[in-house]
C-alpha atoms as a PDB file:
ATOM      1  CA  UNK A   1     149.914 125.331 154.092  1.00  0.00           C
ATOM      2  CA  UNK A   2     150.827 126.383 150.877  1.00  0.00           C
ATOM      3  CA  UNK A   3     149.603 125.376 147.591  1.00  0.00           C
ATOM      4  CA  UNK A   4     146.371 123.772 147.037  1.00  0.00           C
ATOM      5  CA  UNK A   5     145.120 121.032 149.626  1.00  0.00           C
ATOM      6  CA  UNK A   6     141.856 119.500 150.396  1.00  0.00           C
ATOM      7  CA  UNK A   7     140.121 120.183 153.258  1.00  0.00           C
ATOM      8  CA  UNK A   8     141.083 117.018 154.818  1.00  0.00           C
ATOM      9  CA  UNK A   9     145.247 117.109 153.860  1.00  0.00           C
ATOM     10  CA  UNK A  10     145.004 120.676 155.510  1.00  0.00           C
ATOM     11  CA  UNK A  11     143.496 119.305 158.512  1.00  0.00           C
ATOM     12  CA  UNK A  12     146.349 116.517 158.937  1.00  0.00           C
ATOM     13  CA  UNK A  13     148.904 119.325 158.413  1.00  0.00           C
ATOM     14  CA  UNK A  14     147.438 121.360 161.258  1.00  0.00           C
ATOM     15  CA  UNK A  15     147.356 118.472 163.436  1.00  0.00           C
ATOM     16  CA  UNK A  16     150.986 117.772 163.315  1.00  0.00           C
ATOM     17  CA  UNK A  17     151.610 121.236 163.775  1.00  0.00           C
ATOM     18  CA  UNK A  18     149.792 121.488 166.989  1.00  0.00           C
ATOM     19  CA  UNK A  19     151.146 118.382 168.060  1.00  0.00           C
ATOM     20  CA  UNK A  20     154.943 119.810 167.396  1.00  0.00           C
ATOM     21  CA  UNK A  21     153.360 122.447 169.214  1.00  0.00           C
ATOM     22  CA  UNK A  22     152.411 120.595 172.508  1.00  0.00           C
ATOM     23  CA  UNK A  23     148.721 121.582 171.727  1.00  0.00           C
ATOM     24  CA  UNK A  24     146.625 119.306 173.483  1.00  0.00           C
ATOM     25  CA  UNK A  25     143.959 117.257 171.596  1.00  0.00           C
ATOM     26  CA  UNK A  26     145.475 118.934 168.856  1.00  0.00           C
ATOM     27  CA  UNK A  27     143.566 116.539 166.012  1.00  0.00           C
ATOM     28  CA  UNK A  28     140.294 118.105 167.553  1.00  0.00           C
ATOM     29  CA  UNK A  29     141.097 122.077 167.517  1.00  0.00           C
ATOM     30  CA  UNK A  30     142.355 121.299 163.953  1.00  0.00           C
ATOM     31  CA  UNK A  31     138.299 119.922 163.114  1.00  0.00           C
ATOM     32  CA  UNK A  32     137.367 122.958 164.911  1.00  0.00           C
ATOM     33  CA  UNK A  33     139.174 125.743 163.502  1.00  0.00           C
ATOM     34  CA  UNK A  34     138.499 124.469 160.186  1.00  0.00           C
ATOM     35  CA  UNK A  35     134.914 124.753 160.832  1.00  0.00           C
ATOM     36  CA  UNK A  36     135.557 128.438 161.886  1.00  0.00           C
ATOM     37  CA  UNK A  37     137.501 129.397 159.180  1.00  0.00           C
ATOM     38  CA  UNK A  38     134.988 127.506 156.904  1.00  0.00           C
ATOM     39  CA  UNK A  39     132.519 129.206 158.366  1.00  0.00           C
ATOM     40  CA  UNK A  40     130.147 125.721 158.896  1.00  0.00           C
ATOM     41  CA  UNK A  41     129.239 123.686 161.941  1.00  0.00           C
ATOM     42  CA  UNK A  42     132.075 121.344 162.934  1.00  0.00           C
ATOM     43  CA  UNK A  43     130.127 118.621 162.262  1.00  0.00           C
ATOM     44  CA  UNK A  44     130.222 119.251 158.675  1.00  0.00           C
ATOM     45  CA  UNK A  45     133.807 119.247 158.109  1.00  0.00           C
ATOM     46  CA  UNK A  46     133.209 115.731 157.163  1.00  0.00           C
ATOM     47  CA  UNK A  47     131.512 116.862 154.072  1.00  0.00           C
ATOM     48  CA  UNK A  48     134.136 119.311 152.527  1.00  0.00           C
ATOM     49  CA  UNK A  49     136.550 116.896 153.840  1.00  0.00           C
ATOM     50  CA  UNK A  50     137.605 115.825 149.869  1.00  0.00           C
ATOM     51  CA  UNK A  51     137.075 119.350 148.652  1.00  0.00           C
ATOM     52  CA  UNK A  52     139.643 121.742 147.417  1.00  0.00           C
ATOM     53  CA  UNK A  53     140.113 124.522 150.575  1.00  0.00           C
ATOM     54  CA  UNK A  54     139.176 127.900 149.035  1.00  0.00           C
ATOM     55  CA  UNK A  55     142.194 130.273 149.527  1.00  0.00           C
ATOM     56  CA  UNK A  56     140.526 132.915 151.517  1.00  0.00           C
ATOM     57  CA  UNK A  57     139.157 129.778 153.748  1.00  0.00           C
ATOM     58  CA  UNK A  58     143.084 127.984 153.534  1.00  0.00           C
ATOM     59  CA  UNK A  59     144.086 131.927 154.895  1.00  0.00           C
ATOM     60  CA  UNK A  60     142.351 132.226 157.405  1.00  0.00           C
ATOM     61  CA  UNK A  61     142.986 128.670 158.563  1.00  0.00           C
ATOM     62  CA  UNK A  62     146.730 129.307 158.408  1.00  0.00           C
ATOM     63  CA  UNK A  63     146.431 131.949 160.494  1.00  0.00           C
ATOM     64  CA  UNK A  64     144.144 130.446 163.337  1.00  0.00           C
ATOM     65  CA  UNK A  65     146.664 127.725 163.349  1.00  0.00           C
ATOM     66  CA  UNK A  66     149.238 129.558 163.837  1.00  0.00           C
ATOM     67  CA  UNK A  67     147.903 131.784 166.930  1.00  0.00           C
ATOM     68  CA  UNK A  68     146.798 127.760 168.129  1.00  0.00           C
ATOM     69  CA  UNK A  69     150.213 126.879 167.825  1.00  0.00           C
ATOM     70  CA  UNK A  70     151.656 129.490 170.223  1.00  0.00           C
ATOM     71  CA  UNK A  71     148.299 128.518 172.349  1.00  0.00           C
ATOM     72  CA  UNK A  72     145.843 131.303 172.334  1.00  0.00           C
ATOM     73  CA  UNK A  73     143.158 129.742 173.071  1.00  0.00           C
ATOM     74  CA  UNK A  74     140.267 127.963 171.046  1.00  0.00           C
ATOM     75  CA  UNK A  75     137.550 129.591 172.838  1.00  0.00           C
ATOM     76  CA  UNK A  76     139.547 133.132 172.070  1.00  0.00           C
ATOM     77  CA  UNK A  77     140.137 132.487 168.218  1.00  0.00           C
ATOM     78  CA  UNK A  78     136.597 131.268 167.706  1.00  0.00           C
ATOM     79  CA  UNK A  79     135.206 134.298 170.173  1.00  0.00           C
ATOM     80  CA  UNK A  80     132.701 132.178 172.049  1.00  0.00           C
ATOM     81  CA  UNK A  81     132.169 129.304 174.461  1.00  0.00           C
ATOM     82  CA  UNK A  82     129.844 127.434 175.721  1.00  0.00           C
ATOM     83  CA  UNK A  83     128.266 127.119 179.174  1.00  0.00           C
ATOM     84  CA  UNK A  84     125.620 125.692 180.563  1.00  0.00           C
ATOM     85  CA  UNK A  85     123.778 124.786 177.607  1.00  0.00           C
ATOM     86  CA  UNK A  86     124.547 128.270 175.875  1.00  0.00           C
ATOM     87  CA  UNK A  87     126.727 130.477 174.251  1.00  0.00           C
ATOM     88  CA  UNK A  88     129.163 133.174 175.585  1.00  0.00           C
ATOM     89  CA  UNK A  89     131.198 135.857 173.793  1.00  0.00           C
ATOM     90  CA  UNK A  90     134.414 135.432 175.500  1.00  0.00           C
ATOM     91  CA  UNK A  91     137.741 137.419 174.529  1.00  0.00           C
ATOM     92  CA  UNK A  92     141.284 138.233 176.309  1.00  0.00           C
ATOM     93  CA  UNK A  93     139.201 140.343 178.258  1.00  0.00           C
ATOM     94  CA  UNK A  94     137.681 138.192 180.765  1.00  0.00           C
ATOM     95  CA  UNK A  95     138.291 134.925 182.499  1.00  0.00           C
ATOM     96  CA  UNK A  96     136.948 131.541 180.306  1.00  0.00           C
ATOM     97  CA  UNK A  97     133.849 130.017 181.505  1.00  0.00           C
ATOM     98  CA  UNK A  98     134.745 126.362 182.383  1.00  0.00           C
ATOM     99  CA  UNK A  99     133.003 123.352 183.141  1.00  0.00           C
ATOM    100  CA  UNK A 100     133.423 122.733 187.080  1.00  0.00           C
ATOM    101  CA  UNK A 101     131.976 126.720 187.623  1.00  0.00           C
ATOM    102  CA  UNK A 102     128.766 124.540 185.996  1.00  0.00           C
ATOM    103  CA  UNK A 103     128.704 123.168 189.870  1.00  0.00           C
ATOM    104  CA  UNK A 104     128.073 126.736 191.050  1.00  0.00           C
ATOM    105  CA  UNK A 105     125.111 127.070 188.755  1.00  0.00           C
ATOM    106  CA  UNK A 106     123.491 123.901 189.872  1.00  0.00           C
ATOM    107  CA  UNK A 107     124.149 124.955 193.878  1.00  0.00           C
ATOM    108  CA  UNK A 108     122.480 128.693 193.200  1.00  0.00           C
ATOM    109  CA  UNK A 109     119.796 126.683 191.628  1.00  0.00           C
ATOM    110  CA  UNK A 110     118.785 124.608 194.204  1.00  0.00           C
ATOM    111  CA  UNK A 111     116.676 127.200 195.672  1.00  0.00           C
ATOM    112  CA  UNK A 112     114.727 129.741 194.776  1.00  0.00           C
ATOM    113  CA  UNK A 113     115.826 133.698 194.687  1.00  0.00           C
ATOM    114  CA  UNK A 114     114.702 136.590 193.846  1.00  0.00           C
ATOM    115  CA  UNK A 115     117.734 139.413 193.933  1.00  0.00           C
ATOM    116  CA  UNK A 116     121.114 138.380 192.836  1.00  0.00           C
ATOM    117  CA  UNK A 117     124.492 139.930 193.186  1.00  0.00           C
ATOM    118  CA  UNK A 118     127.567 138.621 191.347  1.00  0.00           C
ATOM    119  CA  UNK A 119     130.817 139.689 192.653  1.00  0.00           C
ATOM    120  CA  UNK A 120     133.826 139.657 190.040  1.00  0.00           C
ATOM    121  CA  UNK A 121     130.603 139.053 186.692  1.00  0.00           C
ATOM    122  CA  UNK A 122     133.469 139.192 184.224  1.00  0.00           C
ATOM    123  CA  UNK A 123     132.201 137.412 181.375  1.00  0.00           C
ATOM    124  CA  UNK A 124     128.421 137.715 183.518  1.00  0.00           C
ATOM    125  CA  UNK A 125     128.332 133.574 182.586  1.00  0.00           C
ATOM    126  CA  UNK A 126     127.213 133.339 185.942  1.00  0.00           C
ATOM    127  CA  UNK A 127     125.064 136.474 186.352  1.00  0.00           C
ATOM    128  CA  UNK A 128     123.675 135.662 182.822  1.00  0.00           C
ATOM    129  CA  UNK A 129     123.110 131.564 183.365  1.00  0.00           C
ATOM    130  CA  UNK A 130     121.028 131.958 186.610  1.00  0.00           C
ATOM    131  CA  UNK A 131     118.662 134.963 185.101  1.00  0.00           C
ATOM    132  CA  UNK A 132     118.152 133.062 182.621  1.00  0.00           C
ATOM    133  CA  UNK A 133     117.441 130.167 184.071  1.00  0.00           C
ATOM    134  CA  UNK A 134     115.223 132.023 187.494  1.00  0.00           C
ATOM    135  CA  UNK A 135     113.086 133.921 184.835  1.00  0.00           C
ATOM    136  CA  UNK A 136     111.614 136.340 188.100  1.00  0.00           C
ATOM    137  CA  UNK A 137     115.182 137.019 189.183  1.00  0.00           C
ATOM    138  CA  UNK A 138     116.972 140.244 188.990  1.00  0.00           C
ATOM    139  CA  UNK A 139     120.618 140.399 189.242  1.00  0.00           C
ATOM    140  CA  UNK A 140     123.840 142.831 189.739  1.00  0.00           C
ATOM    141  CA  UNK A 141     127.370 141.959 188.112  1.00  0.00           C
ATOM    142  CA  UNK A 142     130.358 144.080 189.163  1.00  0.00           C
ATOM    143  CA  UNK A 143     133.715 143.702 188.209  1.00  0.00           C
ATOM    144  CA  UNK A 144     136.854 146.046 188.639  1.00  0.00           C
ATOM    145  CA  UNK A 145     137.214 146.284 185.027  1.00  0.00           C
ATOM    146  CA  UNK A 146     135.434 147.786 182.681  1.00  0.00           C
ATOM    147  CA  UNK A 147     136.324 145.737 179.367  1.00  0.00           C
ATOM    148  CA  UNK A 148     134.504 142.988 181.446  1.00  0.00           C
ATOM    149  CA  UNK A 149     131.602 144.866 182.462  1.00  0.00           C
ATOM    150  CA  UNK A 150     130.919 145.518 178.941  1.00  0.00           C
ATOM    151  CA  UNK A 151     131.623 141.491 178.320  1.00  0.00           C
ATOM    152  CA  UNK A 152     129.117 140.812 180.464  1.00  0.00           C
ATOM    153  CA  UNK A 153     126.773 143.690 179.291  1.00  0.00           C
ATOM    154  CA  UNK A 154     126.953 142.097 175.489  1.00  0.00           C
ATOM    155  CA  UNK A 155     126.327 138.472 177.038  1.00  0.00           C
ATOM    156  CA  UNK A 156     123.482 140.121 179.194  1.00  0.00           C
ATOM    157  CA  UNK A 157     121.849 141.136 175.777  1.00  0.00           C
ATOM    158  CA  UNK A 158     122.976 137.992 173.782  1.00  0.00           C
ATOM    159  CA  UNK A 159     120.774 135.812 176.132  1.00  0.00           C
ATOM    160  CA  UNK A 160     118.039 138.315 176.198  1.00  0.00           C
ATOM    161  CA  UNK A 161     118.551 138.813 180.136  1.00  0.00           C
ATOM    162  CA  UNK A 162     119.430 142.535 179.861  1.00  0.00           C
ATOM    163  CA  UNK A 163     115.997 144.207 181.285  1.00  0.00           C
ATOM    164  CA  UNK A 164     116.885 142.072 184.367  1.00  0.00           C
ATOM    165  CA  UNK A 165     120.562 142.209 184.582  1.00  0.00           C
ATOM    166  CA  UNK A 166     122.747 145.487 185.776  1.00  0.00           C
ATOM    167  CA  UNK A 167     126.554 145.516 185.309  1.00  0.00           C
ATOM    168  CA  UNK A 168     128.959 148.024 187.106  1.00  0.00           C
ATOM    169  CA  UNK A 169     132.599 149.032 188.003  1.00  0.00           C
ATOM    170  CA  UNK A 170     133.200 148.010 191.196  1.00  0.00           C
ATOM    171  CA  UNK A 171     135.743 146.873 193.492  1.00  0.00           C
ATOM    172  CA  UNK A 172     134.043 144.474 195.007  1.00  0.00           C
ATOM    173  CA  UNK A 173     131.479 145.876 197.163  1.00  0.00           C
ATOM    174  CA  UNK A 174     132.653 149.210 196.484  1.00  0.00           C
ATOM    175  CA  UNK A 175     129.624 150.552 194.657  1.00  0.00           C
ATOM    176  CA  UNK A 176     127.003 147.517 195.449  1.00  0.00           C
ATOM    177  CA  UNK A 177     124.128 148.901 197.532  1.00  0.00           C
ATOM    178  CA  UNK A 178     120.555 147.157 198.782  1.00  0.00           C
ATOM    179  CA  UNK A 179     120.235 143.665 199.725  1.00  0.00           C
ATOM    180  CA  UNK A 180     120.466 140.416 197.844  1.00  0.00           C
ATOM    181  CA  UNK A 181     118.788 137.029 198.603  1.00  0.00           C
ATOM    182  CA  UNK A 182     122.123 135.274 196.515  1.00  0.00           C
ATOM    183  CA  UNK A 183     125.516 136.324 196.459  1.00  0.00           C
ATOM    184  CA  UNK A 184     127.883 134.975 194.187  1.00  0.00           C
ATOM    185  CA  UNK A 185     131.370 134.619 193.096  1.00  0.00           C
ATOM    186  CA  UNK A 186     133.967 133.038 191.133  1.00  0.00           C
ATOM    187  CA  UNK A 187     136.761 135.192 192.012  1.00  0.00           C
ATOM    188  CA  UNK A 188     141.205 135.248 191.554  1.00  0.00           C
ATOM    189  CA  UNK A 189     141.871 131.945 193.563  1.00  0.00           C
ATOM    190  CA  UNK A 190     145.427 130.822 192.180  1.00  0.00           C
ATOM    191  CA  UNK A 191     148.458 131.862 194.584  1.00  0.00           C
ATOM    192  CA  UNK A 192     151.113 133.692 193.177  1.00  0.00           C
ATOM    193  CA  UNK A 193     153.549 130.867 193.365  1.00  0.00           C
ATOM    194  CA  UNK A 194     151.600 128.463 191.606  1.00  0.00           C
ATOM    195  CA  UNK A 195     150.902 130.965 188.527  1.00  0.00           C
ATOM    196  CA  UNK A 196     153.779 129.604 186.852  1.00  0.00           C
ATOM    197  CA  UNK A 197     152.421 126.144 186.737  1.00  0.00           C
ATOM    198  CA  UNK A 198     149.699 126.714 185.056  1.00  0.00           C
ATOM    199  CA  UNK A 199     149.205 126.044 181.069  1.00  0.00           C
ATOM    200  CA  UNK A 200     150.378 128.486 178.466  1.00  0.00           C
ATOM    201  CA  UNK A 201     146.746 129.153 177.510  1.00  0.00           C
ATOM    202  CA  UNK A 202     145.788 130.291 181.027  1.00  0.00           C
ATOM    203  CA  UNK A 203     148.896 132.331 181.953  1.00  0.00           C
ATOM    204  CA  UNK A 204     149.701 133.823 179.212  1.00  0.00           C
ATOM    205  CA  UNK A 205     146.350 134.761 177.382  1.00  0.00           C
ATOM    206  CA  UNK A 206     144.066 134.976 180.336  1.00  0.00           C
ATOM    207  CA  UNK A 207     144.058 138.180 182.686  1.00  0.00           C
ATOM    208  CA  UNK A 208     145.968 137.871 185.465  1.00  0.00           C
ATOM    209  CA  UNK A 209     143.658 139.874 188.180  1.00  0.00           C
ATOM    210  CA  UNK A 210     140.983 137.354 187.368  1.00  0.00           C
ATOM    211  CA  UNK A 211     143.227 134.388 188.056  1.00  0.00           C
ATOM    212  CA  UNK A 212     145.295 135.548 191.291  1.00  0.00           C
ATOM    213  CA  UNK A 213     145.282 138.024 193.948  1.00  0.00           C
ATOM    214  CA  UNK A 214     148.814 138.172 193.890  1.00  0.00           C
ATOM    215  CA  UNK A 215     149.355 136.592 197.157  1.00  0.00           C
ATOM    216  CA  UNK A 216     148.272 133.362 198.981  1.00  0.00           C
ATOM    217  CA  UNK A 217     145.202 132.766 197.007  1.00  0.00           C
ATOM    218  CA  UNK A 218     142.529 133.604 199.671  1.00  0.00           C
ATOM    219  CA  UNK A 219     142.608 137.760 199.503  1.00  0.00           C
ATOM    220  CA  UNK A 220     139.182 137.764 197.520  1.00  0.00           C
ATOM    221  CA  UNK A 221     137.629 135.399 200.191  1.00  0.00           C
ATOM    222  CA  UNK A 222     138.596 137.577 202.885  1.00  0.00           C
ATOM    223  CA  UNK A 223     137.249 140.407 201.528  1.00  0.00           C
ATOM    224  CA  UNK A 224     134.216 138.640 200.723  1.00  0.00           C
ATOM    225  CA  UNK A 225     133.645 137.592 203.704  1.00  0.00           C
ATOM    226  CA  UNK A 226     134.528 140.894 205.793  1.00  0.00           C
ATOM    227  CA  UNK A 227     131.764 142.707 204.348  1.00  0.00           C
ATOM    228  CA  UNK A 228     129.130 140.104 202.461  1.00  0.00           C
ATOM    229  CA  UNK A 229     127.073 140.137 205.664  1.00  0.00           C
ATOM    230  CA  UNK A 230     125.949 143.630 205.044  1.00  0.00           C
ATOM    231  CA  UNK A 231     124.556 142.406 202.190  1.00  0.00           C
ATOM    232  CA  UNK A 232     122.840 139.416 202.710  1.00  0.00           C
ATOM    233  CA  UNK A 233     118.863 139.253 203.297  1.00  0.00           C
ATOM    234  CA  UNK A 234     117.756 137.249 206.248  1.00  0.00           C
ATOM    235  CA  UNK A 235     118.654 133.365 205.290  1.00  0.00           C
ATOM    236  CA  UNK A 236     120.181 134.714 202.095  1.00  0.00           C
ATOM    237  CA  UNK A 237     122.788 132.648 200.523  1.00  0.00           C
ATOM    238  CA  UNK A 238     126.401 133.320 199.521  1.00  0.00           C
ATOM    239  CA  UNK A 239     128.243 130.978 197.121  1.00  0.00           C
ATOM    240  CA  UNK A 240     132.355 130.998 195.920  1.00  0.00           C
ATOM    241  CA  UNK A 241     133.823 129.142 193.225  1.00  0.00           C
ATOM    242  CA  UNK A 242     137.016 127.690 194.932  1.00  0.00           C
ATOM    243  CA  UNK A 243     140.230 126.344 194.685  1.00  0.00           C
ATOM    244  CA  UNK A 244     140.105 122.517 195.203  1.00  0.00           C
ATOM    245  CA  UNK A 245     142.737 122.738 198.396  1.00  0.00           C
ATOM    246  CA  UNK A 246     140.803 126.057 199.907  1.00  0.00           C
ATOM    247  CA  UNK A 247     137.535 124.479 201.576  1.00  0.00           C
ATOM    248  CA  UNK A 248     138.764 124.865 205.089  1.00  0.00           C
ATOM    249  CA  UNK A 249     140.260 127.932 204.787  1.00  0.00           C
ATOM    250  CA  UNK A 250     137.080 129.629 203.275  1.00  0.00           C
ATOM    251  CA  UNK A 251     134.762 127.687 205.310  1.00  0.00           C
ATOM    252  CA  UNK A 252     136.858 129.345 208.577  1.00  0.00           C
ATOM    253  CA  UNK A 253     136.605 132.342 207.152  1.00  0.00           C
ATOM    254  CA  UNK A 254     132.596 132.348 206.497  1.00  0.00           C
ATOM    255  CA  UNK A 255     131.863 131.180 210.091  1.00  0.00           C
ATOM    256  CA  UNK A 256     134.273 133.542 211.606  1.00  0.00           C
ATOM    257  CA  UNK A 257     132.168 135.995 209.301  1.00  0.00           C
ATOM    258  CA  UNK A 258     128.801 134.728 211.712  1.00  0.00           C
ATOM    259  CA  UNK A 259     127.564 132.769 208.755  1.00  0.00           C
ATOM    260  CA  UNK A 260     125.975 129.429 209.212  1.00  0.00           C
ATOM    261  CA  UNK A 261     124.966 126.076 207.388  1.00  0.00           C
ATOM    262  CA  UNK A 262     128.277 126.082 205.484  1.00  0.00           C
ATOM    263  CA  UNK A 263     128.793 123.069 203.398  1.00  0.00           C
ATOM    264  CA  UNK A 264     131.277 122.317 200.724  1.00  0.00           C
ATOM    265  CA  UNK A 265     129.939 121.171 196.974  1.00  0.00           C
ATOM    266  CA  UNK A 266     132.468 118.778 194.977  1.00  0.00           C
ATOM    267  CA  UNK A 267     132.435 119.083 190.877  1.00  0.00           C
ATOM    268  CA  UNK A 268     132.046 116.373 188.806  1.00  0.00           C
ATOM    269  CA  UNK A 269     135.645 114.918 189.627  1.00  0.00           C
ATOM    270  CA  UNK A 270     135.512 114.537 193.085  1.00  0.00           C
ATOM    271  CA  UNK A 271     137.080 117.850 194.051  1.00  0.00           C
ATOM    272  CA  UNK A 272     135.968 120.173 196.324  1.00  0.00           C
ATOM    273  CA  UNK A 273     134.693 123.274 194.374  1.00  0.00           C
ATOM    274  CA  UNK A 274     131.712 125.308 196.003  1.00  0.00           C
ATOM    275  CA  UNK A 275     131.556 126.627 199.670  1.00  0.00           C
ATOM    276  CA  UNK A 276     128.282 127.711 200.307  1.00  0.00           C
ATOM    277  CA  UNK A 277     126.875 129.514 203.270  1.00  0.00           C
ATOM    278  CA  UNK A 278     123.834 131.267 204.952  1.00  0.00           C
ATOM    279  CA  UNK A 279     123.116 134.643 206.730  1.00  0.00           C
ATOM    280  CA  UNK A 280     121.231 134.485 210.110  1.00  0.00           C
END
């Protein structure tokens, strides 16, 4: 991009780069990261559209595109996404909040709750979304690793959640004590062997013990369901973010567990993406 361009000839330029690039939608995270580099809301891009790009701005823009093209992603270069109706600092850190986790949300929402546990918080979107949302609730978030748990800490305070939200290393249930009314968890799901199918923005920017447990996909499930039961108040709830092929398998595993009223949620698409369950 060198030499002086309007906002708008820049824009085309980065498109076709992405595109080269295989980016996809590549005409929208152009808009976008000119807005970020900008510094304005996307939808004024419209405006400085005919303008001259300042050079610091055209900089900065070069460089976004650039780290686009070899498909870091969006959420990453602009250092936040959204989720359920808010914002989250995200970062290489910690897994991306996506849409179809929204299902999870809506499930835990269903019904009341008082004491919350989030197993695997990483970003805390989860942990964060339902305290905000249940303003009586108080929640736990533990993750294994500790550039997460302070993820989650900074999201805890960025939704003003933070009086009612603690965050700790744990491995799993490792250092999770008391009872909990909701248990909940969007944890590694992706078998090993079908890591290398997934897009360069997942693989290769995302971390890797937050997207498989190195084996067949179902490790966290097992050990969720070995030990949630200690856990669980009378009639308290547990709820996993799955894999859409892995309702069966989890379900199995939750009523071998001695857990009842299991049911299956599908996302917006049709695909199975919530097993839910109840303690005795």
């Amino acid at each position: 991009m060198s030499g002086a361009q309007t906002a708008a000839q820049a824009m085309v330029t980065a498109t076709a780069r992405l595109r080269a690039a295989g980016v996809p939608d590549p005409a929208r995270d152009a808009r976008v990261l000119l807005a970020h580099a900008a510094r304005i809301e996307a939808s004024r891009v419209t405006l400085i559209a005919p303008e001259d790009l300042d050079p610091d701005i055209a900089e900065r823009y070069d460089q976004l595109i650039a780290l686009r093209a070899i498909r870091v992603p969006v959420s990453h270069l602009l250092g936040e996404r959204a989720f359920y109706g808010r914002r989250f600092k995200v970062s290489g850190e910690v897994l991306d909040p996506r849409p179809e986790t929204e299902c999870l949300i809506e499930a835990a929402l269903s019904l009341p709750f008082q004491r919350l546990l989030d197993l695997g918080t990483g970003s805390g979107c989860i942990l964060v979304t339902l305290l905000a949302e249940q303003q009586q609730a108080t929640g736990l978030g533990v993750d294994l690793s500790e550039a997460a748990c302070l993820q989650a800490s900074a999201n805890a305070v960025l939704q003003r959640v933070q009086a009612r939200a603690d965050i700790r290393l744990s491995d799993w249930f490792q250092t999770v004590d008391g009872k909990f009314d909701l248990i909940v968890s969007n944890p590694p799901y992706i078998a090993l062997s079908e890591m290398p199918g997934l897009s360069a923005e997942v693989r290769d920017h995302e971390p890797q013990m937050a997207l498989t447990d190195g084996g067949d996909g179902l490790g966290a499930y097992r050990r969720i369901a070995s030990e949630v039961g200690n856990y669980l108040t009378r009639g308290g709830r547990v709820l996993v973010e799955i894999g859409p092929t892995q309702a069966v398998a989890v379900a199995d595993l939750f009523e071998q567990a001695g857990l009842r009223q299991i049911r299956v949620v599908q996302d917006l698409d049709g695909r199975n993406r919530v097993v839910c369950a109840q303690a005795d």
